[in-house]
N, C-alpha and C. Protein backbone atom coordinates (compact mmCIF):
# COMPACT_ATOMS: atom_id res chain seq x y z
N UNK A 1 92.27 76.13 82.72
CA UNK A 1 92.00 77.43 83.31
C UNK A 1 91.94 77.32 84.83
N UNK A 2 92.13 78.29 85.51
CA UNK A 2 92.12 78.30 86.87
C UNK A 2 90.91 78.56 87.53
N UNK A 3 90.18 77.33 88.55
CA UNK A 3 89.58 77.64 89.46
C UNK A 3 89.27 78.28 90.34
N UNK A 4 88.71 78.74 89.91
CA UNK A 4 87.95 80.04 91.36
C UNK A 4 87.66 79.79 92.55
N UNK A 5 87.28 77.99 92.80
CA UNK A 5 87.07 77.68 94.04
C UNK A 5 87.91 77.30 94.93
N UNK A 6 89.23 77.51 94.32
CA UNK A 6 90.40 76.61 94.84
C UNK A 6 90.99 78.39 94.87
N UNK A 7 91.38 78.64 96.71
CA UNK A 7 91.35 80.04 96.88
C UNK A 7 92.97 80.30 97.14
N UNK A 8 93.69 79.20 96.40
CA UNK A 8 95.23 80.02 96.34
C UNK A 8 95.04 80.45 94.74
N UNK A 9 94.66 80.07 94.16
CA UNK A 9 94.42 80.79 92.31
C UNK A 9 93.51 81.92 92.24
N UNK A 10 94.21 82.97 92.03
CA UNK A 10 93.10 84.46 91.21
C UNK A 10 93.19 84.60 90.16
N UNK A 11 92.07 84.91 89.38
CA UNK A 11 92.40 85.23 88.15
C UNK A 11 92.36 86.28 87.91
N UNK A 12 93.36 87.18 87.31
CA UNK A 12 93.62 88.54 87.09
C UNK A 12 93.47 89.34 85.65
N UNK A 13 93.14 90.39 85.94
CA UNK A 13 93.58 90.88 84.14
C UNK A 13 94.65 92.09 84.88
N UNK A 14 95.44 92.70 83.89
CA UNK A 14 96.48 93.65 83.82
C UNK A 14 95.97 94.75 82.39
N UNK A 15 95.87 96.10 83.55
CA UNK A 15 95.84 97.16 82.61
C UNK A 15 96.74 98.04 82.32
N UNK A 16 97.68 98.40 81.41
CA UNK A 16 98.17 99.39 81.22
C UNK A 16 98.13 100.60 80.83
N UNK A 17 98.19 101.65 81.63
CA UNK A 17 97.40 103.03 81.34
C UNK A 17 98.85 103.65 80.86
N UNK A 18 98.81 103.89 79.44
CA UNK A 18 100.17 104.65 78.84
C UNK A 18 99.91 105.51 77.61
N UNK A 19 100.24 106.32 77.26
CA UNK A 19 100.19 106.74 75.59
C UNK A 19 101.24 106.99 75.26
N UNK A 20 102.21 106.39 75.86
CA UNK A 20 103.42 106.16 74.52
C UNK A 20 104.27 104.27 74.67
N UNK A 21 103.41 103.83 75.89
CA UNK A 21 103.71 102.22 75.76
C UNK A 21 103.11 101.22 74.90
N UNK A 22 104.18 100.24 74.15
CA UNK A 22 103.35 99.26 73.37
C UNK A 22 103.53 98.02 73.84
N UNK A 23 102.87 97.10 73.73
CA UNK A 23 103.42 95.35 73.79
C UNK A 23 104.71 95.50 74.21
N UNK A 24 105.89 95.56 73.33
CA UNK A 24 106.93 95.78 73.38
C UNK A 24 107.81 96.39 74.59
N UNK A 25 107.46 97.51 74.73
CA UNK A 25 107.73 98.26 76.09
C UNK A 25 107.38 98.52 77.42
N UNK A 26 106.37 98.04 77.38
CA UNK A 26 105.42 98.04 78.80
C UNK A 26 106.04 96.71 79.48
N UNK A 27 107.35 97.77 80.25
CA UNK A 27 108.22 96.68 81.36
C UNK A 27 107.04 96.15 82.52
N UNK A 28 106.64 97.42 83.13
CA UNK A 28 105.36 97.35 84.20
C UNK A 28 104.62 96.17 84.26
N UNK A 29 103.73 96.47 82.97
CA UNK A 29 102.83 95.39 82.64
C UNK A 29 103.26 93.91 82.54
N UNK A 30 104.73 93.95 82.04
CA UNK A 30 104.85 92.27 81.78
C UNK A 30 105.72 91.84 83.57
N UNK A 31 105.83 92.61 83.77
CA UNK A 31 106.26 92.63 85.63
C UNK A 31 105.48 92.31 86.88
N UNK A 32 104.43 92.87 86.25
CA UNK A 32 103.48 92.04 86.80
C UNK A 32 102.08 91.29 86.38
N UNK A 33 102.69 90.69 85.33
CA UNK A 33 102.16 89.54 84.49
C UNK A 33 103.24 88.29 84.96
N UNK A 34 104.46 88.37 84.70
CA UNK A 34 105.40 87.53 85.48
C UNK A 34 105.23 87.19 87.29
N UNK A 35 104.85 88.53 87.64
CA UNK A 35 104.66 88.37 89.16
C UNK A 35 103.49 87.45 89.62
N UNK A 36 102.24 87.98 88.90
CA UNK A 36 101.58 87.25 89.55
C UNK A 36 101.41 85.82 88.82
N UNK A 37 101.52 85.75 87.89
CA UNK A 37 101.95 83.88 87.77
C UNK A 37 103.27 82.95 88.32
N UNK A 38 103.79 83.87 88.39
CA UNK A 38 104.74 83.14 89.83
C UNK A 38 104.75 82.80 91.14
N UNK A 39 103.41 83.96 91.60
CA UNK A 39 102.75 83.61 92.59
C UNK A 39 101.45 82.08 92.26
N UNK A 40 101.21 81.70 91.46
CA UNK A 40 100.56 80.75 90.75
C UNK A 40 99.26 81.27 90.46
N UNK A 41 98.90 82.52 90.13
CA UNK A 41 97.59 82.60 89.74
C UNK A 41 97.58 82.96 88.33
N UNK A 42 96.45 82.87 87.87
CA UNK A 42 96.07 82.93 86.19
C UNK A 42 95.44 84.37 85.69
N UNK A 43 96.43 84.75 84.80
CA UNK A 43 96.40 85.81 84.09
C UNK A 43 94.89 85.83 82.81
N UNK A 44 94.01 86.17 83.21
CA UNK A 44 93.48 86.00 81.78
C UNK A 44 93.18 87.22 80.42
N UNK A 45 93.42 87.98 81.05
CA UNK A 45 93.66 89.44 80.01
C UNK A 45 94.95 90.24 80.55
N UNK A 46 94.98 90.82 79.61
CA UNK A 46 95.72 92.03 79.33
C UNK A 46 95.99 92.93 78.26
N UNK A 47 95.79 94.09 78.81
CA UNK A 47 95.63 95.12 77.70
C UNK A 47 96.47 96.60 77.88
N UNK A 48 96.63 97.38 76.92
CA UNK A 48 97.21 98.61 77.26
C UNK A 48 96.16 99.49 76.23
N UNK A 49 96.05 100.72 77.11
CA UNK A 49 94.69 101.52 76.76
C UNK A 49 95.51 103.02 76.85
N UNK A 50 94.97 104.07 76.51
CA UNK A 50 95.59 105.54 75.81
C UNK A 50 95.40 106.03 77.28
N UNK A 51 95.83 107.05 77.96
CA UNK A 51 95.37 107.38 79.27
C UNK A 51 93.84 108.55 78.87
N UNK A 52 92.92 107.60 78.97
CA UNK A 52 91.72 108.56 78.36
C UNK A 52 90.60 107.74 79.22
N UNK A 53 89.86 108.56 80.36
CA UNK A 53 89.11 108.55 81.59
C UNK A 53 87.98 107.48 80.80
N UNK A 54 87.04 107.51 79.42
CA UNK A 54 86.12 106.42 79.00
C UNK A 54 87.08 105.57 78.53
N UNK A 55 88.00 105.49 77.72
CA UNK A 55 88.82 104.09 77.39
C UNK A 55 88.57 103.32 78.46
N UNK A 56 89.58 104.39 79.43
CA UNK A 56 89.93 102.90 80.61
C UNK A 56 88.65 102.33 81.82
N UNK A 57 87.59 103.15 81.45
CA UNK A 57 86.12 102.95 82.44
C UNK A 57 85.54 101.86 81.68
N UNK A 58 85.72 101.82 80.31
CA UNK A 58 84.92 100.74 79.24
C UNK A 58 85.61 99.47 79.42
N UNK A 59 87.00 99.36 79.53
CA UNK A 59 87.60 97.86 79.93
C UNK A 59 87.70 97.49 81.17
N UNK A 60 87.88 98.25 82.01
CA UNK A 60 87.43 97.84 83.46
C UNK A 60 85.94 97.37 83.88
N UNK A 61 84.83 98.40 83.47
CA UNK A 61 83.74 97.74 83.66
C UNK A 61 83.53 96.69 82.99
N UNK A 62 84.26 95.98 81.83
CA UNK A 62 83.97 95.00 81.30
C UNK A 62 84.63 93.97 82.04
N UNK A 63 85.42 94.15 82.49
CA UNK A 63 86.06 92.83 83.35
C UNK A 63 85.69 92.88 84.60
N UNK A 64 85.04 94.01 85.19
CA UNK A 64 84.51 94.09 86.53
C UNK A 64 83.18 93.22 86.44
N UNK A 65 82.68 93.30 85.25
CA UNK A 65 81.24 93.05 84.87
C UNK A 65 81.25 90.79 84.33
N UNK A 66 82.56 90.63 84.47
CA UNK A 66 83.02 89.24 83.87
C UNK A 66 83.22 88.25 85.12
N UNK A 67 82.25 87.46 85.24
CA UNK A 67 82.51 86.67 86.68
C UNK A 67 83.65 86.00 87.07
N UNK A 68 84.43 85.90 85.90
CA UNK A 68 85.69 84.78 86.02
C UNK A 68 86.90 85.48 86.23
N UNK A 69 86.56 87.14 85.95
CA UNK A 69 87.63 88.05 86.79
C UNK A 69 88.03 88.35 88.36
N UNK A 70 88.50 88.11 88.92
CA UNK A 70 88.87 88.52 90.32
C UNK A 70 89.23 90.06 91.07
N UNK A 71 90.44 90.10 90.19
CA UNK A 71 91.49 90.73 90.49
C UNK A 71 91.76 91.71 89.29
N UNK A 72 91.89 92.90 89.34
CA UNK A 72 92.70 94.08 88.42
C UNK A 72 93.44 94.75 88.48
N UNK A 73 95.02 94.92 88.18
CA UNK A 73 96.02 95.15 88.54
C UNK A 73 95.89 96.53 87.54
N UNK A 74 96.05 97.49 87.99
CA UNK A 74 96.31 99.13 86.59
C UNK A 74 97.40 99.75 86.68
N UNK A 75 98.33 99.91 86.08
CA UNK A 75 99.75 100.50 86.39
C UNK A 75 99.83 101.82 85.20
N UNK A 76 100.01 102.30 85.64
CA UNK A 76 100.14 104.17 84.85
C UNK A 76 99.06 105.16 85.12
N UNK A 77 99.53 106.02 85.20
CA UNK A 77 98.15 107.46 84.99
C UNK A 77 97.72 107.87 86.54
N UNK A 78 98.63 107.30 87.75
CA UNK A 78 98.20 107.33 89.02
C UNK A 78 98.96 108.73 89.20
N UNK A 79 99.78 109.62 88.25
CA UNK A 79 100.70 110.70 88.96
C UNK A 79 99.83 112.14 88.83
N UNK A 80 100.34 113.15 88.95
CA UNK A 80 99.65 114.77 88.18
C UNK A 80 99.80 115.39 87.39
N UNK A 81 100.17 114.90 86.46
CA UNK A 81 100.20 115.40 84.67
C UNK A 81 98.92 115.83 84.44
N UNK A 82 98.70 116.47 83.79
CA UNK A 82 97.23 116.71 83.19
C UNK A 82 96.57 115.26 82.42
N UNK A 83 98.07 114.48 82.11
CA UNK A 83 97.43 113.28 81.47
C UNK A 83 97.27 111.99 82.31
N UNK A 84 97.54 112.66 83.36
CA UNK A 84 97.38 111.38 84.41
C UNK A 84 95.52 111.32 85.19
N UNK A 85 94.61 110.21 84.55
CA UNK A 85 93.56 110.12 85.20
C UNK A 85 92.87 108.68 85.71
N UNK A 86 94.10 108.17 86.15
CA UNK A 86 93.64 106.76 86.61
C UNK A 86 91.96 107.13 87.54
N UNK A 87 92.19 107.49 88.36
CA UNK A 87 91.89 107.92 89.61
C UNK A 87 90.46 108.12 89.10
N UNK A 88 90.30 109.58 88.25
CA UNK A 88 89.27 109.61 87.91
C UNK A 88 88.47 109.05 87.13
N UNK A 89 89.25 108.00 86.55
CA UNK A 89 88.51 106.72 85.45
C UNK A 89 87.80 105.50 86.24
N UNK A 90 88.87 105.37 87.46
CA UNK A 90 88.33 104.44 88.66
C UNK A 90 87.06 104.38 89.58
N UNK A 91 87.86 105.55 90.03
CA UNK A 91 86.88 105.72 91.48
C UNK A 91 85.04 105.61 91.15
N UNK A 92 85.03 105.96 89.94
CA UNK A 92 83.21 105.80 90.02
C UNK A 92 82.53 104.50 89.69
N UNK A 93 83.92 103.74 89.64
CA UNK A 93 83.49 102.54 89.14
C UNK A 93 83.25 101.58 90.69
N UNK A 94 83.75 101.87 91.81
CA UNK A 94 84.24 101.38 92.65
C UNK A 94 82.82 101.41 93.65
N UNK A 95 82.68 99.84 94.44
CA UNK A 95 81.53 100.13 95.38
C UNK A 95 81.84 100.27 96.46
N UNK A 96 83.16 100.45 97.28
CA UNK A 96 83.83 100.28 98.14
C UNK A 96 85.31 100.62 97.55
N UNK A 97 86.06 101.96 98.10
CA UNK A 97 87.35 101.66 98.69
C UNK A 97 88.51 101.47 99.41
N UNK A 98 89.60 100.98 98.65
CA UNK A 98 90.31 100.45 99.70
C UNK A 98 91.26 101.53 100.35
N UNK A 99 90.98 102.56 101.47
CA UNK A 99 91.80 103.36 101.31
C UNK A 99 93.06 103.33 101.81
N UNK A 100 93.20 102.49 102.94
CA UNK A 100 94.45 101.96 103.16
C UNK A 100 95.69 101.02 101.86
N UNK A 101 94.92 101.20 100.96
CA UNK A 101 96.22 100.89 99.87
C UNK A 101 97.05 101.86 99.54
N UNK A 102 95.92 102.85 99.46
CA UNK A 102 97.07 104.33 99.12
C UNK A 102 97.97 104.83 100.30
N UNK A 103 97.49 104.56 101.42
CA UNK A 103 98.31 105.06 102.28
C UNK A 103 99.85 104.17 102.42
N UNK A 104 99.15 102.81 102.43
CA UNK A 104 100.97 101.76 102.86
C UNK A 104 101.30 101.68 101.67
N UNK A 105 100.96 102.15 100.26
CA UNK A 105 102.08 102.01 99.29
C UNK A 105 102.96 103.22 99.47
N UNK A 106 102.42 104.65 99.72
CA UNK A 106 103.03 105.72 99.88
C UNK A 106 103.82 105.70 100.89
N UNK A 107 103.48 104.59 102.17
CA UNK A 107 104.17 104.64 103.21
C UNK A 107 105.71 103.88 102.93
N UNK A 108 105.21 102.65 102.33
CA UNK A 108 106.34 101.57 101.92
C UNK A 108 107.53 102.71 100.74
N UNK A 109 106.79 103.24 99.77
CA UNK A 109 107.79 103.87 98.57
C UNK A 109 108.76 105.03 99.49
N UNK A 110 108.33 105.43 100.46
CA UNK A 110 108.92 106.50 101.12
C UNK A 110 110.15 106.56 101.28
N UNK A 111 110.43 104.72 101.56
CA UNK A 111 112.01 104.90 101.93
C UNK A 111 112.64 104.25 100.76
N UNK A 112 111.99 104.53 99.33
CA UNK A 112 112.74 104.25 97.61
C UNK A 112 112.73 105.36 97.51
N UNK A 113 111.41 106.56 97.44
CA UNK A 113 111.80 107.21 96.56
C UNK A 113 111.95 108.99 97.64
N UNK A 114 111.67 108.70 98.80
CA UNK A 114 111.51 109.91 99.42
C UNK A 114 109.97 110.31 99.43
N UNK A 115 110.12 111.75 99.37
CA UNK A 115 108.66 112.80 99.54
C UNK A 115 108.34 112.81 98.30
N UNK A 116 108.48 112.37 97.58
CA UNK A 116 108.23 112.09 95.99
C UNK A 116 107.31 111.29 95.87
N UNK A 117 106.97 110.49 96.78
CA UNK A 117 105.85 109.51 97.00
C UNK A 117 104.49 110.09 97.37
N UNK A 118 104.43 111.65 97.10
CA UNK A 118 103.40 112.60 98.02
C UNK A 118 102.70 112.69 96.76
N UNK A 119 103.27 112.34 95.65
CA UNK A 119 102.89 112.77 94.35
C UNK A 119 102.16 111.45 93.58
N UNK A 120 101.77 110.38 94.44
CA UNK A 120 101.56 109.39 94.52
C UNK A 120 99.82 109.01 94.35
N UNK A 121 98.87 109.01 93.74
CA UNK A 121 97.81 108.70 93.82
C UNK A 121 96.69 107.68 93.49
N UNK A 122 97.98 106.38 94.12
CA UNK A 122 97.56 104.47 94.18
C UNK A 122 96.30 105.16 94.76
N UNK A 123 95.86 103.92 94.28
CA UNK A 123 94.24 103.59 95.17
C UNK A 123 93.82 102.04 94.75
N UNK A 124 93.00 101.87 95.33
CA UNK A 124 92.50 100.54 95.34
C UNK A 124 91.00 100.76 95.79
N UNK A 125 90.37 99.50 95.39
CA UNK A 125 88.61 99.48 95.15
C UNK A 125 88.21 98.17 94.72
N UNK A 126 86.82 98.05 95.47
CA UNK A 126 85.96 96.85 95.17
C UNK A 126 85.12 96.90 94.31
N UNK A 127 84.65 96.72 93.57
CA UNK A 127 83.19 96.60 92.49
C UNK A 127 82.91 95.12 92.08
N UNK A 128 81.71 94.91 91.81
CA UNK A 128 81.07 93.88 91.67
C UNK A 128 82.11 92.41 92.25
N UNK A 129 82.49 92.34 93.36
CA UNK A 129 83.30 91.41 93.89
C UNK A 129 84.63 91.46 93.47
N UNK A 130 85.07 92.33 92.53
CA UNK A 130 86.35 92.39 91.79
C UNK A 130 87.21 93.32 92.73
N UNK A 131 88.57 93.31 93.07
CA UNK A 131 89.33 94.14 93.90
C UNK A 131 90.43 94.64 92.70
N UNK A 132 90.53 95.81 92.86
CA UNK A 132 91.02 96.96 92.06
C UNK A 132 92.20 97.45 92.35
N UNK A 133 93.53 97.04 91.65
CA UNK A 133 94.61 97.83 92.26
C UNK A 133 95.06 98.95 91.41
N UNK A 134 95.11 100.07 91.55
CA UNK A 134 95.87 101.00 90.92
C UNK A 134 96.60 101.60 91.56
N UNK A 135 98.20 101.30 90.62
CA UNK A 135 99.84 101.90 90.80
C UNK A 135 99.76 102.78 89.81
N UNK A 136 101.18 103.24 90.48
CA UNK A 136 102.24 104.26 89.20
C UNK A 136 102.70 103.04 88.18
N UNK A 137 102.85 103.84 86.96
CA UNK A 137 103.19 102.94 85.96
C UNK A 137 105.10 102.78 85.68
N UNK A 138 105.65 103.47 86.73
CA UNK A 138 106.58 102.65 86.67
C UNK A 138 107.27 101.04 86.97
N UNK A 139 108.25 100.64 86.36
CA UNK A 139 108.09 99.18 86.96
C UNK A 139 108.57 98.93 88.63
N UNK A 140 109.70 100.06 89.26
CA UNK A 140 109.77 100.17 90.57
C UNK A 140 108.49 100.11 91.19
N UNK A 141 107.95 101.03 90.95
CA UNK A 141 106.50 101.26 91.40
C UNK A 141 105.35 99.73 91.27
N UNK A 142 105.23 99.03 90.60
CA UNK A 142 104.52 97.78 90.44
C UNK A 142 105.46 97.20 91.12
N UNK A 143 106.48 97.01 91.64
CA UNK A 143 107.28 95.66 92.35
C UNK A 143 106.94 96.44 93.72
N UNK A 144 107.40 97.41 94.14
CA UNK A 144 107.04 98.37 95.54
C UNK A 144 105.35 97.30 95.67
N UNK A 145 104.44 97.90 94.77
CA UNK A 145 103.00 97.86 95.46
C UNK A 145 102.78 95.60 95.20
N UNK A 146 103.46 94.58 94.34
CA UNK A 146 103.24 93.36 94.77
C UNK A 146 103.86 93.05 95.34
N UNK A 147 105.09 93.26 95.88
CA UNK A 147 106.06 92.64 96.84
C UNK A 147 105.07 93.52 98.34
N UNK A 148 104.95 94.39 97.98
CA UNK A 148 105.01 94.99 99.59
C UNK A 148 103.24 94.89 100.28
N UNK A 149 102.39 94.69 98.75
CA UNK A 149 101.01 94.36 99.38
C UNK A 149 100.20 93.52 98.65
N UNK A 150 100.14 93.76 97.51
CA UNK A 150 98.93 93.05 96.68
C UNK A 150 99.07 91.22 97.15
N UNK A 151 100.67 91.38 96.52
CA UNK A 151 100.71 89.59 96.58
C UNK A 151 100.42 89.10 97.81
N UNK A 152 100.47 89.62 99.21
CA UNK A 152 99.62 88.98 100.43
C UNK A 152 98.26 89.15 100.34
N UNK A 153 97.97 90.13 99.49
CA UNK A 153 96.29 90.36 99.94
C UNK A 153 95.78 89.46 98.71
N UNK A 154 96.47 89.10 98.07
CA UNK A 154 95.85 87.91 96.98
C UNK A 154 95.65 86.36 97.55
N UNK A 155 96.67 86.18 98.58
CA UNK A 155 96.99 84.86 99.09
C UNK A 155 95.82 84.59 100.18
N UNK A 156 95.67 83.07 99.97
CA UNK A 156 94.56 82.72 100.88
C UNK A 156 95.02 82.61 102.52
N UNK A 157 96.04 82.26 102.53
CA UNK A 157 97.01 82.07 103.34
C UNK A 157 97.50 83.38 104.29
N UNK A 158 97.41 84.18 104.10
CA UNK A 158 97.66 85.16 104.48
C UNK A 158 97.17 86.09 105.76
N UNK A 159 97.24 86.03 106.75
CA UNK A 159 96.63 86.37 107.77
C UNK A 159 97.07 87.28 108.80
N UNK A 160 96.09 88.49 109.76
CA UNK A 160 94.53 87.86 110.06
C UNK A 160 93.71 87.96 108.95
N UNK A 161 94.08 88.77 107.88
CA UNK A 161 93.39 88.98 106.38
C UNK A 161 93.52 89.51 105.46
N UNK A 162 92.62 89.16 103.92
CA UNK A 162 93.00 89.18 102.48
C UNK A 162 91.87 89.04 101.62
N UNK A 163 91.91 89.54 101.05
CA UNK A 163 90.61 90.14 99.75
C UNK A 163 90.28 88.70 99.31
N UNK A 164 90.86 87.53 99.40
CA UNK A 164 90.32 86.55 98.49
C UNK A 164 88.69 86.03 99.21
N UNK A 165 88.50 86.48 100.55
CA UNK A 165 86.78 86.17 100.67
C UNK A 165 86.53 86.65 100.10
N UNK A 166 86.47 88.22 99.99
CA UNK A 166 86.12 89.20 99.03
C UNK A 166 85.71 89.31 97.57
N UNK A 167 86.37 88.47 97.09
CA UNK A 167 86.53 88.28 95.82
C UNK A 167 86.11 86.39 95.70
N UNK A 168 85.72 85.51 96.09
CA UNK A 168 85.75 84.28 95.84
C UNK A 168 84.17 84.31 96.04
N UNK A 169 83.29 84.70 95.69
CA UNK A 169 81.77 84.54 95.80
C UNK A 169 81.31 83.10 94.91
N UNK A 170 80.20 82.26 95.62
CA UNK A 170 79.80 81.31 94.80
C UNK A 170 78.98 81.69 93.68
N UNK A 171 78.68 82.84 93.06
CA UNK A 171 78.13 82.98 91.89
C UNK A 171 79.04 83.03 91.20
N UNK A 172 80.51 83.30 91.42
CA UNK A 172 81.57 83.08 90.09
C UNK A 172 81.39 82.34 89.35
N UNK A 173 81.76 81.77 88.16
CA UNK A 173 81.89 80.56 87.34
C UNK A 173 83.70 80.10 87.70
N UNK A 174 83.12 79.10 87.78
CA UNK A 174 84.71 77.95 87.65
C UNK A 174 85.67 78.24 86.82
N UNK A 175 85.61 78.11 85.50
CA UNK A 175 86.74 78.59 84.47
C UNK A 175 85.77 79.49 83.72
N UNK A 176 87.15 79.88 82.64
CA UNK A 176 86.60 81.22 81.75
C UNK A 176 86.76 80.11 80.41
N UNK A 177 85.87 80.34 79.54
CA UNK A 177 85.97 79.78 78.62
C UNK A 177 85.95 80.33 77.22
């Protein structure tokens, strides 16, 4: 399992917010399950949940609430459907956010997808040392937001700065077991 103290490894979980994606189909999710272990960090959950505001508050606080979690990647439910409620499943979970995520992903998608990106409602957030990404659940949309931000703000390396102080506290535990 991957060390927590050794600050090029995060350990991540991946949520998928869908109600009609399964294992099977959730390109998103395995996109950036591939991504970020190619970046070399360790995946240790993943799940896909119904887009329903307590579903997705009950598995987040559970991995927010798990010391050996870092990092939470959420892809779907960020748009304005009536069934879209990332946002509001998130944000109360959050002790701090990041609001400049929503702005440079909308800024970066601008020149993929146009003013279409207005319809856009990424966000990002801290809770209990854990940093919170929520995308659109398309898979453009998850490569847009790790190519263009997450995967630097994961890297220790990365400078003048990056969430891994943020997230690397010595009360973590070492591995997950």
């Amino acid at each position: 399992m991957a060390n927590t103290t050794d600050n090029s490894v995060v350990n991540i979980a991946v949520l998928t917010v869908s109600d009609t994606r399964n294992e099977n189909t959730d390109t998103s999710g395995h996109y950036l399950v591939q991504a970020l272990q190619d970046a070399g960090h360790q995946l240790l959950d993943k799940k896909i949940v119904k887009d329903n505001v307590y579903q997705m508050r009950a598995i987040a606080s559970q991995w927010i609430a798990d010391e050996t979690i870092q990092a939470i990647l959420v892809t779907g439910g960020t748009g304005f459907t009536e069934r879209d409620s990332t946002p509001e499943a998130m944000l109360p979970l959050f002790d701090k956010t990041v609001d400049g995520f929503g702005e440079l992903f909308r800024h970066i998608s601008y020149s993929e997808i146009g003013s279409s990106t207005i319809q856009s409602r990424a966000l990002a957030g801290l809770a209990n040392n854990t940093v919170i990404f929520c995308m659109p659940g398309s898979t453009g949309a998850c490569k847009t937001a790790w190519t263009g931000i997450i995967e630097q703000q994961l890297s220790a390396t990365f400078k003048p700065c990056n969430f891994v102080p943020h997230i690397s506290v010595g009360s973590r535990c070492a591995t997950r077991g």
